[in-house]
PDB file of N, CA and C in Angstrom:
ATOM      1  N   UNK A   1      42.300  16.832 -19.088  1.00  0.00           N
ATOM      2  CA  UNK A   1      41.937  17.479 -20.329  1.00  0.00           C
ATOM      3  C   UNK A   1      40.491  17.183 -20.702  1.00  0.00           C
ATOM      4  N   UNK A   2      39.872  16.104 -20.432  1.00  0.00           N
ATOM      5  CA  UNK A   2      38.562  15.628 -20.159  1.00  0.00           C
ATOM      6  C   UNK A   2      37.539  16.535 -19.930  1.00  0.00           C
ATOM      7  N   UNK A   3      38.038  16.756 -18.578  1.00  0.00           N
ATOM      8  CA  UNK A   3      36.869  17.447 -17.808  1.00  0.00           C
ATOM      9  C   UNK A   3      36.589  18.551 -18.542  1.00  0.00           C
ATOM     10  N   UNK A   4      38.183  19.880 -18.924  1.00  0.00           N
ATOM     11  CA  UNK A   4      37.531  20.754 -19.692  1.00  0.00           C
ATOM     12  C   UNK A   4      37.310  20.661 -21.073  1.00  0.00           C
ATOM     13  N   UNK A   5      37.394  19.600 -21.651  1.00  0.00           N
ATOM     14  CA  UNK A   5      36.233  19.705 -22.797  1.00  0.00           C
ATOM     15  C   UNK A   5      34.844  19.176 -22.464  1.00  0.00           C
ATOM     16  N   UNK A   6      34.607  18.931 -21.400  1.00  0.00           N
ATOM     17  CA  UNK A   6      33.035  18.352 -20.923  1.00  0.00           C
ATOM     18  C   UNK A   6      32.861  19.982 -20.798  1.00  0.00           C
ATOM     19  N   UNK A   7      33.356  20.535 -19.844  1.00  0.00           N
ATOM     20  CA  UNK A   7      32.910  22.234 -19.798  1.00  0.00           C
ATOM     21  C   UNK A   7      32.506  23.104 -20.517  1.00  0.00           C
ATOM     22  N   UNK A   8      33.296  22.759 -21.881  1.00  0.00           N
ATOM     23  CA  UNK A   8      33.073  23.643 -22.911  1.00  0.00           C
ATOM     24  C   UNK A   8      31.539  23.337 -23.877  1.00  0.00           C
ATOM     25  N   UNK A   9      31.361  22.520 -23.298  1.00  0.00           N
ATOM     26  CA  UNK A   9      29.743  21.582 -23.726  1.00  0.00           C
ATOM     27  C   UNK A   9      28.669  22.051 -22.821  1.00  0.00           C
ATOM     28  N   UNK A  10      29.000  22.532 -21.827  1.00  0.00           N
ATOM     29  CA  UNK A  10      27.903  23.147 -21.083  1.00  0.00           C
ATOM     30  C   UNK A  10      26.749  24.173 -21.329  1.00  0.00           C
ATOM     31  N   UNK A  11      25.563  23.784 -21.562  1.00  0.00           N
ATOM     32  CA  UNK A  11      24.510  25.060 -22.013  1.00  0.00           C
ATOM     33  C   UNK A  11      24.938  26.270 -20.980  1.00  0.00           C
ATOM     34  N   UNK A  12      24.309  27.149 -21.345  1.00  0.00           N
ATOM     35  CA  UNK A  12      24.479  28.277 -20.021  1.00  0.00           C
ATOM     36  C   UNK A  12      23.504  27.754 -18.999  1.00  0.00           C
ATOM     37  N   UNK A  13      22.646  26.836 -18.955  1.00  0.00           N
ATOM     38  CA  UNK A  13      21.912  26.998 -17.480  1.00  0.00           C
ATOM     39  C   UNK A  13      22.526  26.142 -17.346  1.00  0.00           C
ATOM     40  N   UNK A  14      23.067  24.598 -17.968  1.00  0.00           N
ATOM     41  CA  UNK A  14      24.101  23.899 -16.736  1.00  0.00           C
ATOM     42  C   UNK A  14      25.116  24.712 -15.997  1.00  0.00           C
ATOM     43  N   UNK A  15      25.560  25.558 -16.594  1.00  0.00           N
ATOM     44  CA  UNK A  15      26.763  26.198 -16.190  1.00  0.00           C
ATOM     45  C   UNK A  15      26.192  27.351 -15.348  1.00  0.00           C
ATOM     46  N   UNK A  16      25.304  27.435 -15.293  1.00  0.00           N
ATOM     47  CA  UNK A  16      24.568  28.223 -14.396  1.00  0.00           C
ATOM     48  C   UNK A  16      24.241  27.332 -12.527  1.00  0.00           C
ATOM     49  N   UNK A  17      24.168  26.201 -12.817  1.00  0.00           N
ATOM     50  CA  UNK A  17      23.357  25.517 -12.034  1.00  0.00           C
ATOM     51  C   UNK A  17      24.848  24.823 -11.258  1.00  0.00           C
ATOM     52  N   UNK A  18      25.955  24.732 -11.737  1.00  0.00           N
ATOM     53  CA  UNK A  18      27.145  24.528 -11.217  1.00  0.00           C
ATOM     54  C   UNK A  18      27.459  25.532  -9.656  1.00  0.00           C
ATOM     55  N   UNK A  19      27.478  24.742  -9.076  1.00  0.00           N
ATOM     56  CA  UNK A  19      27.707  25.610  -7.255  1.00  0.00           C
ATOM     57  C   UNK A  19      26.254  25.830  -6.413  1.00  0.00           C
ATOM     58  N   UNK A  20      25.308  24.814  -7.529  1.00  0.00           N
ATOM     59  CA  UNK A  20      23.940  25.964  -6.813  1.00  0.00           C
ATOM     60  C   UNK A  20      24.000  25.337  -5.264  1.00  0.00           C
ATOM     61  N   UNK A  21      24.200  24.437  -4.894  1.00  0.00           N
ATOM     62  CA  UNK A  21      24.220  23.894  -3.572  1.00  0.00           C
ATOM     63  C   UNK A  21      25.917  24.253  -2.550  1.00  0.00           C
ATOM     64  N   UNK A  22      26.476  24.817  -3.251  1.00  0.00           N
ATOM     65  CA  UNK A  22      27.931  25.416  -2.570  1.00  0.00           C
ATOM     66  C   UNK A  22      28.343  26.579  -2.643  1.00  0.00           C
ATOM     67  N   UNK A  23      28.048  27.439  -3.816  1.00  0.00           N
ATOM     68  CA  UNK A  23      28.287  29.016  -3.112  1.00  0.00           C
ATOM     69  C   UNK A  23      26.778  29.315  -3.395  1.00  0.00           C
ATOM     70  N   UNK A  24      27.525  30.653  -2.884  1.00  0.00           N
ATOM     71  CA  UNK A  24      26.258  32.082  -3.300  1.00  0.00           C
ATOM     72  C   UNK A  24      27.692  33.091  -3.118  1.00  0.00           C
ATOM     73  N   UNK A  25      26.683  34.527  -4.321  1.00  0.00           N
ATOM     74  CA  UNK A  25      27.359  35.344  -4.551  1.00  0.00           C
ATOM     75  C   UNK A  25      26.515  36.509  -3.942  1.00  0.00           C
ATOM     76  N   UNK A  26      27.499  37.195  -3.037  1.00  0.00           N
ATOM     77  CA  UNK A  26      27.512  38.831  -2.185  1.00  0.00           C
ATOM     78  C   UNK A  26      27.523  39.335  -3.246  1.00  0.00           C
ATOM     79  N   UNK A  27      26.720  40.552  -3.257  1.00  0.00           N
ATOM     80  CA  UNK A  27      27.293  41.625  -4.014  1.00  0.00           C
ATOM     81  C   UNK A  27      26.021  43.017  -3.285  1.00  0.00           C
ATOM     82  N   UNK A  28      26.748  44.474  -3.346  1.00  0.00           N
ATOM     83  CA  UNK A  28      26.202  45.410  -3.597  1.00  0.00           C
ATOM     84  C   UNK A  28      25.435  45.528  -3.992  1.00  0.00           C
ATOM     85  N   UNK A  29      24.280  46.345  -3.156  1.00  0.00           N
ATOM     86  CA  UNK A  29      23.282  46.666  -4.149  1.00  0.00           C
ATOM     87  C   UNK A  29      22.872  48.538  -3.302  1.00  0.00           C
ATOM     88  N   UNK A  30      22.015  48.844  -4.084  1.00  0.00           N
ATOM     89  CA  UNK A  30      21.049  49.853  -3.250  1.00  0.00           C
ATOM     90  C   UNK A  30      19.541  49.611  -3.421  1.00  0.00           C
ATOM     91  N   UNK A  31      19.234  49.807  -1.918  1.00  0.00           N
ATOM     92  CA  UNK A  31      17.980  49.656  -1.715  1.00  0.00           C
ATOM     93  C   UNK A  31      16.871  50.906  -1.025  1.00  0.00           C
ATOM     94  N   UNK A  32      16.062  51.283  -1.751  1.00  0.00           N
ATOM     95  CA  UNK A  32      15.696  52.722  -0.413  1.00  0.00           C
ATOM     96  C   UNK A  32      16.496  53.644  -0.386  1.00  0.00           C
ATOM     97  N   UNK A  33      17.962  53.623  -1.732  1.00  0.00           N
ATOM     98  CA  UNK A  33      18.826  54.763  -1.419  1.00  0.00           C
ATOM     99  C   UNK A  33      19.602  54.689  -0.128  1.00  0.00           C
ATOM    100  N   UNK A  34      20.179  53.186   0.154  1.00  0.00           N
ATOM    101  CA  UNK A  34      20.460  52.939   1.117  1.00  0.00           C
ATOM    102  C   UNK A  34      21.775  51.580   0.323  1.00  0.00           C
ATOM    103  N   UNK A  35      22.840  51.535   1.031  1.00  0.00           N
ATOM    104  CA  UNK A  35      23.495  50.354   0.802  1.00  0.00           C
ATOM    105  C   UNK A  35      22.977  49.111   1.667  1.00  0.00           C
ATOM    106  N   UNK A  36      23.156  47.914   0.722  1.00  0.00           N
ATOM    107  CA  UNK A  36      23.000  46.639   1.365  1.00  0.00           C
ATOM    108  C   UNK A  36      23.691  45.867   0.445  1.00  0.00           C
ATOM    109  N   UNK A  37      23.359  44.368   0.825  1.00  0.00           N
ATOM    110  CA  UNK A  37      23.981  43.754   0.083  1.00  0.00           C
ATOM    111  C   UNK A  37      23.423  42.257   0.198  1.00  0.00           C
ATOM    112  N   UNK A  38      22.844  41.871  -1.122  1.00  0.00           N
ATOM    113  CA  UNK A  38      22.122  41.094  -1.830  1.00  0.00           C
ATOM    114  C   UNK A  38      22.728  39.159  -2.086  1.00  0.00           C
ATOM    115  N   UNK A  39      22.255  38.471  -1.764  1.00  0.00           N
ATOM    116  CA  UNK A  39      22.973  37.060  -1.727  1.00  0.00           C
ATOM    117  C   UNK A  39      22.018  36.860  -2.985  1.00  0.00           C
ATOM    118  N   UNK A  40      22.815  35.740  -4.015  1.00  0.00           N
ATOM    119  CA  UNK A  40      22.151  35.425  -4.851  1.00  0.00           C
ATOM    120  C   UNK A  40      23.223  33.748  -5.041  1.00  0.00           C
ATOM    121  N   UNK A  41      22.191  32.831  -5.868  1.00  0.00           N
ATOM    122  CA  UNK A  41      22.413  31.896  -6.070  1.00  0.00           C
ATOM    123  C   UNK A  41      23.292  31.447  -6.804  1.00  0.00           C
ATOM    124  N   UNK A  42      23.879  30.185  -7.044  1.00  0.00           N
ATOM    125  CA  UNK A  42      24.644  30.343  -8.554  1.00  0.00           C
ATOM    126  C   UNK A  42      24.130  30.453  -9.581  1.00  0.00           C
ATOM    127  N   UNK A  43      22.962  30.350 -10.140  1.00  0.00           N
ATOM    128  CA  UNK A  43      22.367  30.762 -11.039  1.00  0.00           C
ATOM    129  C   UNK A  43      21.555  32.274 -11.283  1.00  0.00           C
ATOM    130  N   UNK A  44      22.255  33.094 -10.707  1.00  0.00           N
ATOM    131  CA  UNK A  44      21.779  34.242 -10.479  1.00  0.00           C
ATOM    132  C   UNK A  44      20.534  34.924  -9.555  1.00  0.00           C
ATOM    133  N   UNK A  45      20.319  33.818  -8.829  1.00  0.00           N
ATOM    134  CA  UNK A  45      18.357  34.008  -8.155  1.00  0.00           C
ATOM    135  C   UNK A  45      18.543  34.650  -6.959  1.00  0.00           C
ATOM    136  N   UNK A  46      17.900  35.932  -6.838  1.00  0.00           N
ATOM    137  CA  UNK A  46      18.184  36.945  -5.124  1.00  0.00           C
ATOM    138  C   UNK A  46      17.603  35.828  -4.377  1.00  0.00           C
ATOM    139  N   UNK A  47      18.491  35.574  -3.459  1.00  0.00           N
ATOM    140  CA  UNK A  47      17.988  34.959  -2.300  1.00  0.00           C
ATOM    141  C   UNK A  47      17.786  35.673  -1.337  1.00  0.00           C
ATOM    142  N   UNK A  48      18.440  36.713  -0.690  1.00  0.00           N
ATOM    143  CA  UNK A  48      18.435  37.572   0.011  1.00  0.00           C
ATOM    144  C   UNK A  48      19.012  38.850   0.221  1.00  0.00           C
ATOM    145  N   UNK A  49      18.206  40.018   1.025  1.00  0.00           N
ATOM    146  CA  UNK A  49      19.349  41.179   0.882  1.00  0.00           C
ATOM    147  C   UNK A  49      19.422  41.363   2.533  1.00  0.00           C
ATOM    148  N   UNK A  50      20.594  41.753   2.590  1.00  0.00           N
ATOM    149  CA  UNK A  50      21.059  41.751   4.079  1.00  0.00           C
ATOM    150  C   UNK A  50      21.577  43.142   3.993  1.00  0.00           C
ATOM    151  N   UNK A  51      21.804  43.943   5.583  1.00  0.00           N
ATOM    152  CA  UNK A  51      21.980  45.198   5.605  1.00  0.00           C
ATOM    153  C   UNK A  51      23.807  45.487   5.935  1.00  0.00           C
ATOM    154  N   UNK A  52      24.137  44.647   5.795  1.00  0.00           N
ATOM    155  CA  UNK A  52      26.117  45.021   5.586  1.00  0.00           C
ATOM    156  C   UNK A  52      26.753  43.165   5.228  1.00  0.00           C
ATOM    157  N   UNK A  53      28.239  43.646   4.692  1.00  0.00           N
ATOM    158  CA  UNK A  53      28.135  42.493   3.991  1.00  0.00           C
ATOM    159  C   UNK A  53      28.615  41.602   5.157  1.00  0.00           C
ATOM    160  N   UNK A  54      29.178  41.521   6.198  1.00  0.00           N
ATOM    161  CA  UNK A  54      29.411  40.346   7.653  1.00  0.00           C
ATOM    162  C   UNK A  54      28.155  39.483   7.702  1.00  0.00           C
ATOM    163  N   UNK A  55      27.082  40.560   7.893  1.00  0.00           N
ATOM    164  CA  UNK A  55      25.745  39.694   8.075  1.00  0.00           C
ATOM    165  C   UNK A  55      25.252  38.886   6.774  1.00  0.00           C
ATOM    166  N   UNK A  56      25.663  39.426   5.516  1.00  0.00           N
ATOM    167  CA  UNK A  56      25.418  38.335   4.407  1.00  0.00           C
ATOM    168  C   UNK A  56      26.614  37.117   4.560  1.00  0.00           C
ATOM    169  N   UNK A  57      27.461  37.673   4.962  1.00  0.00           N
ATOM    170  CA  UNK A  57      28.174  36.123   4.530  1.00  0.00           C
ATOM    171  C   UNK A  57      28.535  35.219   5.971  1.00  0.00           C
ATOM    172  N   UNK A  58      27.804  35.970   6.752  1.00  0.00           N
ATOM    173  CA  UNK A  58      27.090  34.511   7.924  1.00  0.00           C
ATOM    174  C   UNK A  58      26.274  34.456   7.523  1.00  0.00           C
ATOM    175  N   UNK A  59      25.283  34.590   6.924  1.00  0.00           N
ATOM    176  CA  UNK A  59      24.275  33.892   6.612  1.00  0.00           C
ATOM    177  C   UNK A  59      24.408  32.923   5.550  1.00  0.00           C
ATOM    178  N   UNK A  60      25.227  33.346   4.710  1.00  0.00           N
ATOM    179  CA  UNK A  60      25.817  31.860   3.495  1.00  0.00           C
ATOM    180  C   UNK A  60      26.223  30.764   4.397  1.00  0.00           C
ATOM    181  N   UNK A  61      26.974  31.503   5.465  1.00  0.00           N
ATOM    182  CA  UNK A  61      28.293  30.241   5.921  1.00  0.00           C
ATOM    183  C   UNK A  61      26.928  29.610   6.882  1.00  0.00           C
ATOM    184  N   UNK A  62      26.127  29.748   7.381  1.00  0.00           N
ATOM    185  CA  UNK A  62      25.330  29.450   8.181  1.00  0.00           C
ATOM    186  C   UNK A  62      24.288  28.162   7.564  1.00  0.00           C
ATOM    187  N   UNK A  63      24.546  28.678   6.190  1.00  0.00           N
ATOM    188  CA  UNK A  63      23.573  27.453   4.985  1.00  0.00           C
ATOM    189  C   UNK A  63      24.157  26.953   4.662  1.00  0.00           C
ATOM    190  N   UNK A  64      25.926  26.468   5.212  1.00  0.00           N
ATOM    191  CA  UNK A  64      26.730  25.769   4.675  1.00  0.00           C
ATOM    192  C   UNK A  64      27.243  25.729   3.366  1.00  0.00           C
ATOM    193  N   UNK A  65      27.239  26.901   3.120  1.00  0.00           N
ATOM    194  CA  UNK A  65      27.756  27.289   1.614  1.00  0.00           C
ATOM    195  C   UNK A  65      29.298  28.475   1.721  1.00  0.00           C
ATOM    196  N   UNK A  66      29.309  28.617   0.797  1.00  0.00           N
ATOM    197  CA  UNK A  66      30.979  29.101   0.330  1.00  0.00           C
ATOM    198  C   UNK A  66      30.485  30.772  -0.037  1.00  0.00           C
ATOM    199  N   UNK A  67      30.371  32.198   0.764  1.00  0.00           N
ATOM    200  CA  UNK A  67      30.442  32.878   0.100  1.00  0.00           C
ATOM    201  C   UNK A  67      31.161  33.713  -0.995  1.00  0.00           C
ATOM    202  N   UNK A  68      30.832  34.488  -1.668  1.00  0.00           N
ATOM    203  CA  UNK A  68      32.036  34.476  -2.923  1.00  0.00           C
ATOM    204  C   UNK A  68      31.504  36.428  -3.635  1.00  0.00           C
ATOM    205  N   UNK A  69      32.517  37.260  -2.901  1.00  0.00           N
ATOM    206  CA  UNK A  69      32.231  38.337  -2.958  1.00  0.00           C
ATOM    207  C   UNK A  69      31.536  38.661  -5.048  1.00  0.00           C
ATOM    208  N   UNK A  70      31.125  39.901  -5.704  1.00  0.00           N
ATOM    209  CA  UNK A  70      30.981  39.935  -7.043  1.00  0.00           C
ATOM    210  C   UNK A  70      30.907  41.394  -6.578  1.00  0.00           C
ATOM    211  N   UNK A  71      32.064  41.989  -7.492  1.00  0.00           N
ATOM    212  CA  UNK A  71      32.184  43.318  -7.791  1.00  0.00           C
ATOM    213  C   UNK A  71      30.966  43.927  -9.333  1.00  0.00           C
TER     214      UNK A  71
END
């Protein structure tokens, strides 16, 4: 019961900064009028855009991180 009242104390950039070293989030994008699909940090920061989503999420798993699809 602890922990989530420590949670509920969280500014938004702690709670932003939670996973930054364990996931990243896939998601859709368009680029050029073209589909791809964009890796971003846990705090929202493009890290990268990759051209289908297999190749984005070897490239997470490759940085030893957890990818984590976002509709």
């Amino acid at each position: 019961m602890l922990f989530v009242e420590g949670m509920r104390q969280l500014s938004p950039r702690e709670l932003g900064l939670l996973g930054m070293e364990d996931v990243a989030y896939v998601k859709r994008v368009v680029v050029d009028g073209s589909d791809a699909f964009a890796v971003h940090a846990a705090d929202g920061t493009q890290i990268a855009v990759m051209p289908n989503r297999d190749v984005a999420f070897a490239v997470v798993r490759q940085h030893d991180m957890e990818p984590v699809s976002v509709h």
